[in-house]
N, C-alpha and C. Protein backbone atom coordinates (compact mmCIF):
# COMPACT_ATOMS: atom_id res chain seq x y z
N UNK A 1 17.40 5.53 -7.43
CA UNK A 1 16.54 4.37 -7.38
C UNK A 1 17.34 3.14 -7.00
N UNK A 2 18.54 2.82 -7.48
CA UNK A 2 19.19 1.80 -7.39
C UNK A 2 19.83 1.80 -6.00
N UNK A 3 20.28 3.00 -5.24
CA UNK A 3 20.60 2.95 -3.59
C UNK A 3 19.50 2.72 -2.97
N UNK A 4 18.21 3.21 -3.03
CA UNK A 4 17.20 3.10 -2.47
C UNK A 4 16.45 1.60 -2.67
N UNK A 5 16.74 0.74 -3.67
CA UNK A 5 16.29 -0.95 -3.97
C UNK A 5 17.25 -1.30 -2.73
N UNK A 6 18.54 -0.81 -3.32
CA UNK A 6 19.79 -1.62 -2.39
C UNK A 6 19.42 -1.44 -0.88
N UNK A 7 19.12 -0.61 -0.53
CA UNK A 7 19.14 -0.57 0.93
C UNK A 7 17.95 -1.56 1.86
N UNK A 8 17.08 -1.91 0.71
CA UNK A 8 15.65 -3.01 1.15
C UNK A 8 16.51 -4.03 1.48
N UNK A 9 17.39 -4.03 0.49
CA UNK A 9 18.06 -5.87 1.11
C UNK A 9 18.49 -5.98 1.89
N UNK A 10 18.92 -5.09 2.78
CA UNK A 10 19.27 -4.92 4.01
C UNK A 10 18.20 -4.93 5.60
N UNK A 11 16.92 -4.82 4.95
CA UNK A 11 16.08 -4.97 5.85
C UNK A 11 16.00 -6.07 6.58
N UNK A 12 16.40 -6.91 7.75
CA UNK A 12 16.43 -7.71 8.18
C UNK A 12 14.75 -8.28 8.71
N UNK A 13 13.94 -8.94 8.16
CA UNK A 13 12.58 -9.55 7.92
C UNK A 13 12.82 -11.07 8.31
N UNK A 14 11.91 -11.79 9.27
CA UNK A 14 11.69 -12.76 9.35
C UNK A 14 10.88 -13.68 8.07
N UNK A 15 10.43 -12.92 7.27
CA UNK A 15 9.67 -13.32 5.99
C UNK A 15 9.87 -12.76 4.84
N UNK A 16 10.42 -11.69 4.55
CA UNK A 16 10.94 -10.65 3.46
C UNK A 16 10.85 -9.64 3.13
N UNK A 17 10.84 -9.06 2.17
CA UNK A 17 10.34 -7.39 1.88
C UNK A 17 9.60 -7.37 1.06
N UNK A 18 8.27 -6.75 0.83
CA UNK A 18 7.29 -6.47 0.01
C UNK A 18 6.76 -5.63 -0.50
N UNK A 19 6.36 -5.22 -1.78
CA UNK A 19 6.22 -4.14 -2.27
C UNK A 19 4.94 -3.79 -3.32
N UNK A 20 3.85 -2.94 -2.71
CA UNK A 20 2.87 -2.76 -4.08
C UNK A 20 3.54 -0.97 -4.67
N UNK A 21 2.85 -0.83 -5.71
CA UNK A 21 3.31 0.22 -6.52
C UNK A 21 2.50 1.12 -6.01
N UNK A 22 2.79 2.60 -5.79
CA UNK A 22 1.86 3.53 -5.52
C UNK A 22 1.38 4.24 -6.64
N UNK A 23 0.48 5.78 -6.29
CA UNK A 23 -0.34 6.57 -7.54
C UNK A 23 0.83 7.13 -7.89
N UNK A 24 2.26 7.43 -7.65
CA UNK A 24 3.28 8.05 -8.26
C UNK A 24 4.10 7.12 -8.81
N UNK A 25 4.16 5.96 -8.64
CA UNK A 25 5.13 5.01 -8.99
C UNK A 25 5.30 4.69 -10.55
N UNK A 26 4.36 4.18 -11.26
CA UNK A 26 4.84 4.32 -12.82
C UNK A 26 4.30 5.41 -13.45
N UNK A 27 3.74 5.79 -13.47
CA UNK A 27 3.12 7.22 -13.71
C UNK A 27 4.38 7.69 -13.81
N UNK A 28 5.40 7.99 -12.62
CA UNK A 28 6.47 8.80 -12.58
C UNK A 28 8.00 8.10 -13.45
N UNK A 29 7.75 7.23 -13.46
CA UNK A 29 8.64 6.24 -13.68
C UNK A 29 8.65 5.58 -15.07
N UNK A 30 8.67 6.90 -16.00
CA UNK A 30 8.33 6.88 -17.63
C UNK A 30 10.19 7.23 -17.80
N UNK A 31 10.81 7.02 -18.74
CA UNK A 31 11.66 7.44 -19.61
C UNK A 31 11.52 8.85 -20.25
N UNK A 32 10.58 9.11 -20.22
CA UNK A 32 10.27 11.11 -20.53
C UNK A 32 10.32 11.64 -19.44
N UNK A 33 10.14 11.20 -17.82
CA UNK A 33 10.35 12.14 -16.69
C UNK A 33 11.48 11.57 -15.52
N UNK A 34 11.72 10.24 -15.66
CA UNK A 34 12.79 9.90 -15.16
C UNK A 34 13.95 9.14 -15.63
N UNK A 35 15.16 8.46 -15.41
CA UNK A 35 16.18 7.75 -16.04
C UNK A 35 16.23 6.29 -15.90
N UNK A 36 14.87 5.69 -15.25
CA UNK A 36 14.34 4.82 -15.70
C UNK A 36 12.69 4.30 -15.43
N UNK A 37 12.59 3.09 -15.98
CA UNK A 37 11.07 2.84 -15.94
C UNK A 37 10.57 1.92 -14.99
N UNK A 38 9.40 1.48 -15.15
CA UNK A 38 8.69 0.74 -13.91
C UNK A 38 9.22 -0.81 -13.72
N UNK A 39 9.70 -1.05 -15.05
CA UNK A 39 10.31 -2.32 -15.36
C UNK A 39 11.03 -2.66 -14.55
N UNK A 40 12.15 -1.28 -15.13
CA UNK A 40 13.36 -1.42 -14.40
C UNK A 40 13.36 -1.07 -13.08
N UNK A 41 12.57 -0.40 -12.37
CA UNK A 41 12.28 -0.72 -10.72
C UNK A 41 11.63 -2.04 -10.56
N UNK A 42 10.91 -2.38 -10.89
CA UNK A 42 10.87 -4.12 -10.37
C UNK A 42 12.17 -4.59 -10.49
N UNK A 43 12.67 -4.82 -11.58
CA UNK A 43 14.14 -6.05 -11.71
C UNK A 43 14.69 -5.14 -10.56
N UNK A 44 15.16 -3.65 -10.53
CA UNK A 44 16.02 -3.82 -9.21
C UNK A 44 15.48 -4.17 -7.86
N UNK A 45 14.53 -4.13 -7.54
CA UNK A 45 13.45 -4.41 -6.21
C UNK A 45 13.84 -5.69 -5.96
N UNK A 46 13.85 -6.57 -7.43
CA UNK A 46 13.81 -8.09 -7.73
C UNK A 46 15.08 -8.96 -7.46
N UNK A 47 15.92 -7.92 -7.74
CA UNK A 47 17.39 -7.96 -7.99
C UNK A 47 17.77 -7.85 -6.24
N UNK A 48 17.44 -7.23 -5.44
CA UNK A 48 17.91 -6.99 -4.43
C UNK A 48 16.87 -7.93 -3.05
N UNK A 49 15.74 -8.85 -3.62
CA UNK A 49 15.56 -9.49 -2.94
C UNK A 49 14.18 -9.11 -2.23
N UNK A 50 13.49 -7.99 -2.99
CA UNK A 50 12.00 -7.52 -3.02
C UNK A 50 11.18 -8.34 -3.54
N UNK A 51 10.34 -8.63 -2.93
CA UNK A 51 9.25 -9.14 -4.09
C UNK A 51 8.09 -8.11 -4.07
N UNK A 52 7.46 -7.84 -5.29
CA UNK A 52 6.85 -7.32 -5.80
C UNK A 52 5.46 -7.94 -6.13
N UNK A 53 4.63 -7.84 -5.51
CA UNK A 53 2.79 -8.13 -5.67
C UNK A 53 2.04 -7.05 -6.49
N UNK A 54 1.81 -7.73 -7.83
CA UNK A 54 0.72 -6.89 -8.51
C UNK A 54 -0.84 -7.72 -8.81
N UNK A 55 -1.51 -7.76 -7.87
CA UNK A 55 -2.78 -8.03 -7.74
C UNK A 55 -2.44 -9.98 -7.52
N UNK A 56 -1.84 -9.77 -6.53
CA UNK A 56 -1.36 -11.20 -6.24
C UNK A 56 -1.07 -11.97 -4.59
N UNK A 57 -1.16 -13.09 -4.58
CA UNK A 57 -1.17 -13.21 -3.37
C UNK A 57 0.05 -14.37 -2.55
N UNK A 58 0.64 -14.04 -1.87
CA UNK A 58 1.98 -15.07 -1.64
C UNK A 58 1.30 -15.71 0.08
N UNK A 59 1.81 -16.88 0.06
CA UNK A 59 1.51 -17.41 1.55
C UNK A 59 2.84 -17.86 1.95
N UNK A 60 2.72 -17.85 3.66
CA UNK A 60 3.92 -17.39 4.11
C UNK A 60 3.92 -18.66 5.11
N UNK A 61 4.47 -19.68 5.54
CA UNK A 61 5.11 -20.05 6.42
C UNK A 61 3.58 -20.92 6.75
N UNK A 62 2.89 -20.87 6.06
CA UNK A 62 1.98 -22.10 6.24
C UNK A 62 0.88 -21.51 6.91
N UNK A 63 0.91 -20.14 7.34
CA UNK A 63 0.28 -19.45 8.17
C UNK A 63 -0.52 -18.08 7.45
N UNK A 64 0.11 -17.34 6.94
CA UNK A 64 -0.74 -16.28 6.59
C UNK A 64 -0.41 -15.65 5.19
N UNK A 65 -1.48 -15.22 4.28
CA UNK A 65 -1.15 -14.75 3.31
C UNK A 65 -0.87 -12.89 2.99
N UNK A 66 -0.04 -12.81 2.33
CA UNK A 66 -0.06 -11.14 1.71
C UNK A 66 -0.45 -11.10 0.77
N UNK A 67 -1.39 -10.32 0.32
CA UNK A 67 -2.21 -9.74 -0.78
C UNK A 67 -1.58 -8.54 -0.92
N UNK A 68 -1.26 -8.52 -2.30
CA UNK A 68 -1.04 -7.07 -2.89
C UNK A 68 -1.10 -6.54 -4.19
N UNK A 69 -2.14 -5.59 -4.43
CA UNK A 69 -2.87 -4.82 -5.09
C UNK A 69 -2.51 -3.81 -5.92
N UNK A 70 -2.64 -3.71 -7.10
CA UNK A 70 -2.62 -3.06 -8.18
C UNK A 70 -2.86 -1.61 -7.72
N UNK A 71 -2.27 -1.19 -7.65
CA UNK A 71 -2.85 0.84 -7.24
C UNK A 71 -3.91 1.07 -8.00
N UNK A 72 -5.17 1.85 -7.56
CA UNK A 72 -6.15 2.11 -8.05
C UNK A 72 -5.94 2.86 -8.96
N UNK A 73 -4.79 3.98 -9.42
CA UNK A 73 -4.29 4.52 -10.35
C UNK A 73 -4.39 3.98 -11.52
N UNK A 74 -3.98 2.75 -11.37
CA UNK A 74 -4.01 1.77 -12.73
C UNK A 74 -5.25 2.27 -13.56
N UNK A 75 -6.32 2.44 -13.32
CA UNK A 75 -7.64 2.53 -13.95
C UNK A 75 -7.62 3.86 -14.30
N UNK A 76 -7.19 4.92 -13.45
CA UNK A 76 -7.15 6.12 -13.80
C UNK A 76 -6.35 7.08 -15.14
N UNK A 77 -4.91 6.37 -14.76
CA UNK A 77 -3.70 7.24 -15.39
C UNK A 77 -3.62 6.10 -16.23
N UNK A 78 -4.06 4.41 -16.48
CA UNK A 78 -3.54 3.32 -17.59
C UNK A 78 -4.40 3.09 -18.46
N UNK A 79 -5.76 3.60 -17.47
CA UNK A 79 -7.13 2.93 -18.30
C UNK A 79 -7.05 1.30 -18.42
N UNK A 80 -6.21 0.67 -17.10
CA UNK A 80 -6.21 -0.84 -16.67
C UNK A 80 -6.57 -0.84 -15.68
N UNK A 81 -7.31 -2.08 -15.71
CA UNK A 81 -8.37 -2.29 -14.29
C UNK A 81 -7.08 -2.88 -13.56
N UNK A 82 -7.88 -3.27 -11.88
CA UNK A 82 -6.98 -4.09 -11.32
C UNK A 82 -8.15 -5.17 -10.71
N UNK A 83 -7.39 -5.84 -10.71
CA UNK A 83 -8.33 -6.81 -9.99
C UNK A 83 -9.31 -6.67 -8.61
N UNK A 84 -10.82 -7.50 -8.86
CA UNK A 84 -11.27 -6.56 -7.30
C UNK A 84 -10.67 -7.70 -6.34
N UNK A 85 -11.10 -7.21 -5.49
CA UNK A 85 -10.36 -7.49 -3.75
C UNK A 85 -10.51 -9.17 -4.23
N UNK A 86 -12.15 -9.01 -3.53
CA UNK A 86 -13.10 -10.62 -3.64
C UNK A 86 -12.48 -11.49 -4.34
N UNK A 87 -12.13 -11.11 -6.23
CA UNK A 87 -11.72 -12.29 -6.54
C UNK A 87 -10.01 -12.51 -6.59
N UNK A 88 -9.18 -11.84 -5.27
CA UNK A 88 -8.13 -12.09 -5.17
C UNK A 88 -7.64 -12.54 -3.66
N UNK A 89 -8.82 -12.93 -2.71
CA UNK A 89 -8.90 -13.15 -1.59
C UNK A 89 -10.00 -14.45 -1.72
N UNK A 90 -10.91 -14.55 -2.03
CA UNK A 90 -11.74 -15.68 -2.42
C UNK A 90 -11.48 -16.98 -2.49
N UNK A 91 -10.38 -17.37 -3.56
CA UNK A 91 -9.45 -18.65 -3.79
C UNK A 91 -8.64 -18.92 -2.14
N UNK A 92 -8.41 -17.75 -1.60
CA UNK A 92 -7.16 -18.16 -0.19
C UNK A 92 -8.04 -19.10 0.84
N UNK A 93 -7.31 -19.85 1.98
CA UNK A 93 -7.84 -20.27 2.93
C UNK A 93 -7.69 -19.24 3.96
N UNK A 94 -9.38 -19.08 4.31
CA UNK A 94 -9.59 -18.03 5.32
C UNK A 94 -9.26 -18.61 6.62
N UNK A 95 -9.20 -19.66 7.02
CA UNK A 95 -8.69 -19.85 8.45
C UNK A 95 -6.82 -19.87 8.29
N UNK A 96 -6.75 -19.10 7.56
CA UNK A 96 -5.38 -18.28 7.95
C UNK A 96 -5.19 -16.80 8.01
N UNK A 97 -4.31 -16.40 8.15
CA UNK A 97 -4.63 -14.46 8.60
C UNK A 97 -4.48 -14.48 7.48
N UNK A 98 -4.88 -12.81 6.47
CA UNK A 98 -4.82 -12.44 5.57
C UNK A 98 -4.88 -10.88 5.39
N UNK A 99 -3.11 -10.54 5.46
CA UNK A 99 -2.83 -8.84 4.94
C UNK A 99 -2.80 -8.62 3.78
N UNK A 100 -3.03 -7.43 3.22
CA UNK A 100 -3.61 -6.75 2.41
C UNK A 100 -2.80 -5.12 2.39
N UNK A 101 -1.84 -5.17 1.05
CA UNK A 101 -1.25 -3.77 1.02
C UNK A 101 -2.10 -3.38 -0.11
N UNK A 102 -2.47 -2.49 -0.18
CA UNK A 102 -3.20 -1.39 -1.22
C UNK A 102 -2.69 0.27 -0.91
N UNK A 103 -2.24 0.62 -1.75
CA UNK A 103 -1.41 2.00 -1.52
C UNK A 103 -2.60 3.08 -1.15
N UNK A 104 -3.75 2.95 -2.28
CA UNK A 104 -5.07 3.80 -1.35
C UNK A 104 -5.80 2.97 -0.63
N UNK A 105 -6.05 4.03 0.48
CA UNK A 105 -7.19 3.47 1.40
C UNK A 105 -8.52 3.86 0.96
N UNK A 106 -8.97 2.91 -0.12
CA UNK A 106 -10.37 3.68 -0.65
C UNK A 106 -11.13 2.15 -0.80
N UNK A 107 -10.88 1.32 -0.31
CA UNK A 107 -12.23 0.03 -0.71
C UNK A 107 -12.17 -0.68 0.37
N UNK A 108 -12.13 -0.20 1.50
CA UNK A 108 -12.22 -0.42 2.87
C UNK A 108 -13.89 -2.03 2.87
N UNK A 109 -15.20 -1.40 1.93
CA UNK A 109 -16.20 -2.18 2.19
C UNK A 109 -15.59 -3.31 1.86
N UNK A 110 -14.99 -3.47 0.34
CA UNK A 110 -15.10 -4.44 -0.40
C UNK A 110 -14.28 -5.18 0.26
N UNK A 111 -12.60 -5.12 0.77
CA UNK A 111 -11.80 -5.56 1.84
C UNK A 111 -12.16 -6.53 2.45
N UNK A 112 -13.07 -5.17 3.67
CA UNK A 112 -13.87 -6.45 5.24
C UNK A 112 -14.92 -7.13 4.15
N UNK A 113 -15.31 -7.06 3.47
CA UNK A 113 -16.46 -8.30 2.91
C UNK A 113 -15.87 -9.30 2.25
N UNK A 114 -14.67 -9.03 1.66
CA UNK A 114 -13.99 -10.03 1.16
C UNK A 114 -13.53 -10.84 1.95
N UNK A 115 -13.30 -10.14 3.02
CA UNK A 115 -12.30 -11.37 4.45
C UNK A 115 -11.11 -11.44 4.67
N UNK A 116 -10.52 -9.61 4.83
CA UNK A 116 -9.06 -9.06 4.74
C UNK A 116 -9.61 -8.97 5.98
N UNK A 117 -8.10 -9.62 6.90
CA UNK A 117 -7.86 -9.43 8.52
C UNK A 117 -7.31 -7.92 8.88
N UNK A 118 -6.13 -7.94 7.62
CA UNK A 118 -5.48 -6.53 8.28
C UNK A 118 -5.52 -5.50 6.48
N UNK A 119 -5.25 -4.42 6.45
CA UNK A 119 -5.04 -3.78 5.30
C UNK A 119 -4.52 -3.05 6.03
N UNK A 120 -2.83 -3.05 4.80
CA UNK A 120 -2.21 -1.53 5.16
C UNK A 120 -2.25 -0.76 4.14
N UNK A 121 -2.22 0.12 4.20
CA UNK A 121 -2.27 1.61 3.22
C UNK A 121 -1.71 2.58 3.42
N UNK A 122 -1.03 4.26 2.34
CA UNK A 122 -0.17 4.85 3.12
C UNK A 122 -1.21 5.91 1.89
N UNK A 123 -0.57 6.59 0.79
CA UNK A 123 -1.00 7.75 -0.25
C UNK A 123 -1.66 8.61 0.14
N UNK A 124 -2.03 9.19 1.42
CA UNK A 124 -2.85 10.16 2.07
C UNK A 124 -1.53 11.14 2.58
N UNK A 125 -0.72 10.52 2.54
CA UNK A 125 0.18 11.61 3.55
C UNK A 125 0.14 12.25 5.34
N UNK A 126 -0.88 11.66 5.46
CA UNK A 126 -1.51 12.45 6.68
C UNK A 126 -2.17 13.42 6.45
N UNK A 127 -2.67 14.01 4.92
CA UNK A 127 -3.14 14.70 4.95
C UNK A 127 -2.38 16.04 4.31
N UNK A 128 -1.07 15.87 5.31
CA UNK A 128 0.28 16.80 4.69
C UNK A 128 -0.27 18.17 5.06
N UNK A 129 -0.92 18.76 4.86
CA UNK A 129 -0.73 19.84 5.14
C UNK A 129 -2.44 20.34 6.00
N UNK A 130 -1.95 21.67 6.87
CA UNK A 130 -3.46 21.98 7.44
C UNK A 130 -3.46 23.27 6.12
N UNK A 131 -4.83 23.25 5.51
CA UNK A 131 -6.31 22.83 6.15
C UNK A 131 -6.51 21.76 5.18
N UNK A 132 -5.43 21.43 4.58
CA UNK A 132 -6.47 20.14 3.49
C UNK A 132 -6.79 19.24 4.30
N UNK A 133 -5.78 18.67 5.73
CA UNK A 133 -6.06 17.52 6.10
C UNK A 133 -7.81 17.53 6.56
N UNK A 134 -8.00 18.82 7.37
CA UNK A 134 -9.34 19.06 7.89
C UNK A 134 -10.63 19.61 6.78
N UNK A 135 -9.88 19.91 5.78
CA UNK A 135 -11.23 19.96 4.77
C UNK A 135 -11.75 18.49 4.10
N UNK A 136 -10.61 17.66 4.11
CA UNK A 136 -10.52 16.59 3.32
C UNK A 136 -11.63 15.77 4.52
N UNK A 137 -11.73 16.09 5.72
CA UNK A 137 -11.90 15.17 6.85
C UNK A 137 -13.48 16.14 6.80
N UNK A 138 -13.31 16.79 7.29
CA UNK A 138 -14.83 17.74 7.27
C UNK A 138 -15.98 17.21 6.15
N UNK A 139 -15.41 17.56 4.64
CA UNK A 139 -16.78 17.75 3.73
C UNK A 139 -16.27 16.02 2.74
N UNK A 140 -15.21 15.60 3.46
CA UNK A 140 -15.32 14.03 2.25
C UNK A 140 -15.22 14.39 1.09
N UNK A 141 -14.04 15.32 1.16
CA UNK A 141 -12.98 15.07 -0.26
C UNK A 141 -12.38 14.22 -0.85
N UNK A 142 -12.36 14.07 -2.23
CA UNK A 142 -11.54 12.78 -2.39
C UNK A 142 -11.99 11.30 -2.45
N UNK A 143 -11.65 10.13 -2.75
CA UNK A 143 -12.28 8.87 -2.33
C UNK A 143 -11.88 7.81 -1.27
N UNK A 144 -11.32 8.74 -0.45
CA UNK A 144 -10.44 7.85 0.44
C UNK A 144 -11.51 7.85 1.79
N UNK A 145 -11.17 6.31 1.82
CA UNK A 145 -12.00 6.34 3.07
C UNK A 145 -11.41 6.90 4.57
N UNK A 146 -10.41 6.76 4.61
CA UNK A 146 -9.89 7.24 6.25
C UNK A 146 -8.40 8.15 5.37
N UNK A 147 -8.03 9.03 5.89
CA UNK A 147 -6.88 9.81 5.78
C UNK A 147 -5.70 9.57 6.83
N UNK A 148 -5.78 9.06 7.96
CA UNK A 148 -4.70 8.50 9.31
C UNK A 148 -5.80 7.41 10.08
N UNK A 149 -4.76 6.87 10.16
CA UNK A 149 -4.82 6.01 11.71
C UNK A 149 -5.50 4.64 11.75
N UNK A 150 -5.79 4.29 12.33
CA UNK A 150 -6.15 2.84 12.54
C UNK A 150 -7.87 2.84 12.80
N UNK A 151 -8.54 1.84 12.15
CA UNK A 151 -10.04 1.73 12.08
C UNK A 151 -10.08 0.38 11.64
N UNK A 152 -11.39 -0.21 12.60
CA UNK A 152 -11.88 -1.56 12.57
C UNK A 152 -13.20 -1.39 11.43
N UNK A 153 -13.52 -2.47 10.61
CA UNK A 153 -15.16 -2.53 10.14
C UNK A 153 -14.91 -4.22 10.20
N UNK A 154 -16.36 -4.57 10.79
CA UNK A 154 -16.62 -5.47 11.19
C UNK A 154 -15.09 -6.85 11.41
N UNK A 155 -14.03 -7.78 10.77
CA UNK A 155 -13.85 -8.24 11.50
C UNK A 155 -11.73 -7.89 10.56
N UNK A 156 -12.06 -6.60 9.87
CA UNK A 156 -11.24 -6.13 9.32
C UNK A 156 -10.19 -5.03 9.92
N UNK A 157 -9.17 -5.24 10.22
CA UNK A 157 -8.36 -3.84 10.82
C UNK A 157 -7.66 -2.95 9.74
N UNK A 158 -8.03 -1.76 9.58
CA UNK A 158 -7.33 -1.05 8.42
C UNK A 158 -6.50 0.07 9.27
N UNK A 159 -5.37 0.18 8.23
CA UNK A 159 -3.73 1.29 9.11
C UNK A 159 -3.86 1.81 7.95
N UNK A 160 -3.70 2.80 7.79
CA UNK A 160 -3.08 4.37 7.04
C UNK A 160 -2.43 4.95 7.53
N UNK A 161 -0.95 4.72 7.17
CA UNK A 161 0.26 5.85 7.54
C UNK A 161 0.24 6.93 7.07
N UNK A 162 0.73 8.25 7.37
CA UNK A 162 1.28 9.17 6.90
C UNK A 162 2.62 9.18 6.15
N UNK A 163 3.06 8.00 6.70
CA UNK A 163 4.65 7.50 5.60
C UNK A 163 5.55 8.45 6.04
N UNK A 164 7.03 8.45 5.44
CA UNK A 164 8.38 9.10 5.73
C UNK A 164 8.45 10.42 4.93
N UNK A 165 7.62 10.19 3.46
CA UNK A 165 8.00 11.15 2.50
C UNK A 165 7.05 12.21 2.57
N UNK A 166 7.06 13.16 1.68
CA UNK A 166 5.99 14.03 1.45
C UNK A 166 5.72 13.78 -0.49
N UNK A 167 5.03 14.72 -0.77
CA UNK A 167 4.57 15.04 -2.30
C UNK A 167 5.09 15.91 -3.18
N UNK A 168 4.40 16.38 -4.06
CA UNK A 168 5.18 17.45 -4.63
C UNK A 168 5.34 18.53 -4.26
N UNK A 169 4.68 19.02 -2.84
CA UNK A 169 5.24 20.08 -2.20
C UNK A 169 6.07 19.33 -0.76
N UNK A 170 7.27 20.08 -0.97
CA UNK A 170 8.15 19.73 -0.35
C UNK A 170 8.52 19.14 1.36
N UNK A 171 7.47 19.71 2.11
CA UNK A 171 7.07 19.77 3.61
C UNK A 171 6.23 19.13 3.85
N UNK A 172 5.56 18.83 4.94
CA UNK A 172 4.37 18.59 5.62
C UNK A 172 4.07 19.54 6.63
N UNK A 173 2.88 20.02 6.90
CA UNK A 173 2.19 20.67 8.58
C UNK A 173 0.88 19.70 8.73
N UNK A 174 0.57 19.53 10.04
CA UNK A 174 -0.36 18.87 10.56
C UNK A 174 -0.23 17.68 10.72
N UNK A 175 1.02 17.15 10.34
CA UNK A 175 0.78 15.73 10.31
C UNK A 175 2.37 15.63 10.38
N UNK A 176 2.60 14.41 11.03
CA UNK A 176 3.95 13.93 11.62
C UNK A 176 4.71 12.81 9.76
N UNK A 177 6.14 12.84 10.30
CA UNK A 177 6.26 11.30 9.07
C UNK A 177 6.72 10.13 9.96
N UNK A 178 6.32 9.26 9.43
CA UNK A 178 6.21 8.30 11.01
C UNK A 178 6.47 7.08 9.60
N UNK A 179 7.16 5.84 10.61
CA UNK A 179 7.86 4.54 9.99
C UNK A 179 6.74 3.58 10.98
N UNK A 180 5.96 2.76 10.12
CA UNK A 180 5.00 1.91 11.21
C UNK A 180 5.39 0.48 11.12
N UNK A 181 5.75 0.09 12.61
CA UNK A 181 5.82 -1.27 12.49
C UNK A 181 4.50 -1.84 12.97
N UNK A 182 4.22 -2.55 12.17
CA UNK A 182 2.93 -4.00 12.65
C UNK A 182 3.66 -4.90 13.05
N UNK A 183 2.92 -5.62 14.22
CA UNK A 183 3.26 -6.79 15.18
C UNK A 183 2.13 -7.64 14.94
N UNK A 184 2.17 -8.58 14.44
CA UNK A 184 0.66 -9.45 14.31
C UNK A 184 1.31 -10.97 15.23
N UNK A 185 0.09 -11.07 16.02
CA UNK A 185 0.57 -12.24 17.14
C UNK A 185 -0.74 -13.06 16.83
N UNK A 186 -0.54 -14.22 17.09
CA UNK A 186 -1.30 -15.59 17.53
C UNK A 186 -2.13 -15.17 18.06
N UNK A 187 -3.07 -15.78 18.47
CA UNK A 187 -3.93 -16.29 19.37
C UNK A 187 -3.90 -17.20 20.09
């Protein structure tokens, strides 16, 4: 954990490095299954020049804000809510852009109604393996709204990576691991 904080600070960012928690992140990150806790991954994240968004919103350069969101896990595995979208986008000034990390891609409506420009998202994997990716896609398994790729609703752009890693099974088929850069330009 502590090579892997260290190496963020090294990310060379015109604005910084940012970080929401995923459905494995404290969940996994107990003192009964690992050698340290969620705490102590923030302070090192913190320590190395991460900042860390838990249902919070930072503005950047006078221009655009990042929103970042409590993993929907929270409610599941904490029995703690997280805050909804609306009243964490609501307070911002909308005539500035406004991204949006949420680790699931599952509140896609609430998002574009709230008045998220971009949302990124990754916890699908691509799907990771065939046939889940195509059963998951076929009969609407799960609560995720998109499993890959890029999709507009009304004036909202949402990205779902497949990400670098895999899960608790070790591989991926059907689906690539891919590093995504976003380019967001002016008008």
């Amino acid at each position: 954990m502590i090579k892997a904080t260290q190496a963020l600070q090294d990310v060379n960012t015109q604005y910084g490095v940012y970080y929401v928690f995923g459905n494995h992140d404290k969940a996994l990150y107990r003192p009964d299954s690992r050698d340290f806790t969620g705490d102590d991954l923030v302070a090192e994240l913190e320590k190395n020049g991460v900042i860390v968004l838990q249902d919070e919103s930072i503005l950047l350069d006078d221009r655009f804000y990042i929103v970042g969101r409590q993993d929907a896990s929270e409610e599941f595995d904490f029995g703690r809510s997280r805050a909804a979208i609306a009243d964490l986008i609501n307070p911002l000034d909308h005539s500035k852009y406004i991204i949006v990390l949420d680790h699931q891609p599952r509140d896609y409506a609430a998002e574009a109604k709230a008045g998220a420009d971009l949302v990124l998202s990754g916890h699908t994997h691509g799907g990771q393996m065939i046939p889940l990716k195509q059963l998951i896609n076929w009969f609407s398994i799960g609560q995720n709204d998109r499993i890959y790729g890029l999709e507009q609703r009304d004036n909202t752009n949402f990205v779902v990576t497949s990400g670098i890693s895999d899960w608790a099974i070790q591989f991926k088929t059907g689906t690539k691991s891919e590093f995504v850069i976003v380019d967001v330009k002016e008008h």
